[in-house]
Protein backbone atom coordinates (compact mmCIF):
# COMPACT_ATOMS: atom_id res chain seq x y z
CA UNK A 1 20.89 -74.37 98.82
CA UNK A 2 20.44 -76.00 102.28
CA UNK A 3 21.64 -79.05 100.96
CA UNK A 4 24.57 -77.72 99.21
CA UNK A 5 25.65 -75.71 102.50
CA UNK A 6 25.28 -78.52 105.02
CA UNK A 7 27.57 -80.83 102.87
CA UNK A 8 30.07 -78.11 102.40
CA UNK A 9 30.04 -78.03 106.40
CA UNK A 10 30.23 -81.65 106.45
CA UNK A 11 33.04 -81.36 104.51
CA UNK A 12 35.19 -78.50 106.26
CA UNK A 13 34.74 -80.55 109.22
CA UNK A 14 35.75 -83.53 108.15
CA UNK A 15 39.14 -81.89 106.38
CA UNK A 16 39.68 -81.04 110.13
CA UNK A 17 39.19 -84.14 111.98
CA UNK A 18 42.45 -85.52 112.06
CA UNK A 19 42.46 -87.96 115.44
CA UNK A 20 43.01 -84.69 117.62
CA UNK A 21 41.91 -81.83 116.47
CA UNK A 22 37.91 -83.26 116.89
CA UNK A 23 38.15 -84.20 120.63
CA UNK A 24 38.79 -80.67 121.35
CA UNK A 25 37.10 -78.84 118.88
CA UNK A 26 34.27 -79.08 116.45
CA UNK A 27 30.55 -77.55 115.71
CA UNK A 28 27.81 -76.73 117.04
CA UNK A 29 24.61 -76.01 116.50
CA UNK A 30 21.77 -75.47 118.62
CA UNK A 31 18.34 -73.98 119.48
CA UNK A 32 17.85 -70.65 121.55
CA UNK A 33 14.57 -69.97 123.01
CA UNK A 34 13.18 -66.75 121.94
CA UNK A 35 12.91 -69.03 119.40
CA UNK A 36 16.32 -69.23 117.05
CA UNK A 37 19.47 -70.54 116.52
CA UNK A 38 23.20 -70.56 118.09
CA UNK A 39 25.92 -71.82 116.06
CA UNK A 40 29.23 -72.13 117.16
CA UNK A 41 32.40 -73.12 115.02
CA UNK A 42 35.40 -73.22 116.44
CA UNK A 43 38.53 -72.03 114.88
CA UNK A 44 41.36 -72.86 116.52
CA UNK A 45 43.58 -75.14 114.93
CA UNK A 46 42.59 -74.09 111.57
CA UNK A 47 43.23 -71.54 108.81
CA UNK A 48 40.56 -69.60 109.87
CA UNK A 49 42.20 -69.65 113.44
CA UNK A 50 42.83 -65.57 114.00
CA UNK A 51 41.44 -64.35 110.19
CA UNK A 52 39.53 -61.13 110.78
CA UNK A 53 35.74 -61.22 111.01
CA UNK A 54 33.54 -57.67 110.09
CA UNK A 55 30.40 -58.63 112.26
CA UNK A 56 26.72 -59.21 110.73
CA UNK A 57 23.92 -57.54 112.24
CA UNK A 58 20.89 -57.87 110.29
CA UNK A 59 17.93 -57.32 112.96
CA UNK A 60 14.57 -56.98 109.65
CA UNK A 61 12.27 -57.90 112.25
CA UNK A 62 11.64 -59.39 115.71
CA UNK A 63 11.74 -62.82 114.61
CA UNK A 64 13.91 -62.21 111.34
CA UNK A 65 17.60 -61.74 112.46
CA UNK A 66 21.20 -62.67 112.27
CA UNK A 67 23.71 -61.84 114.49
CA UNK A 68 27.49 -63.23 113.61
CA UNK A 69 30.45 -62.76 114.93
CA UNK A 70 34.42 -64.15 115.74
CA UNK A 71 35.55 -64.26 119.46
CA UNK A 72 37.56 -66.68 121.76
CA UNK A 73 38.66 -68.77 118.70
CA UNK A 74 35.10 -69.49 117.47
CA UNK A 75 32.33 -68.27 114.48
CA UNK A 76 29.40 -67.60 116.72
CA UNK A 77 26.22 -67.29 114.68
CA UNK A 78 22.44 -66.20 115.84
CA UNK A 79 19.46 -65.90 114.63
CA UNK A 80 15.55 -66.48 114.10
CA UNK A 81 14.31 -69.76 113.59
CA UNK A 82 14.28 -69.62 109.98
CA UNK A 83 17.78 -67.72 109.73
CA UNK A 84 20.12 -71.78 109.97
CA UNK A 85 20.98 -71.56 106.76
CA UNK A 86 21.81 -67.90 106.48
CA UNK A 87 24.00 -67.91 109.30
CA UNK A 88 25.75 -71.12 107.71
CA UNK A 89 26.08 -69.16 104.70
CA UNK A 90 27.73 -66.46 105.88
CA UNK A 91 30.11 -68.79 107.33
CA UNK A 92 30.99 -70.81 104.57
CA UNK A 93 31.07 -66.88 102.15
CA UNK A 94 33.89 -65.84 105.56
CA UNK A 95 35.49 -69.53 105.53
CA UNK A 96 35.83 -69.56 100.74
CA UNK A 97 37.28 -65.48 101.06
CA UNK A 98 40.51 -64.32 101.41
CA UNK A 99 43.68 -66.23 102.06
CA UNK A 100 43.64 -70.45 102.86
């Protein structure tokens, strides 16, 4: 499944870059140090650009959470160190539902 999600980001970025919109805007993802991760994925000039967001907090344990949420144009996702994938999931299950 890790695969499958990291070529489906691939992809939505790539459907994005069109000469402009990448010098501006793009994705990020990088390490926190309690340990974990920050994601960020920013929306603006896309379809995703102003779609509500119902936040994720799952905190199971103090190493085992996920924190998402949509502000200032962006998907901002946290977690534990072994949450990357979840919080790319939940992403790409936002990104799939509701209206293109």
């Amino acid at each position: 499944m890790t695969e499958d999600v990291l070529r489906w980001l691939q992809a939505w970025y790539a459907r994005h870059c069109d000469g402009d919109w990448e010098h501006s805007w793009g994705v990020r993802i990088e390490t926190l140090d309690n340990p974990g991760w920050h994601v960020k994925i920013d929306l603006a000039g896309t379809s995703l650009e102003g779609r509500p967001f119902t936040d994720v907090v799952e905190m199971r344990s103090e190493w085992d959470w996920v924190e998402c949420r949509v502000e200032d144009d962006a998907f901002r996702g946290y977690g534990g160190a072994g949450t990357l994938t979840e919080i790319l999931e939940i992403f790409r299950s936002w990104a799939e539902s509701g209206p293109k």
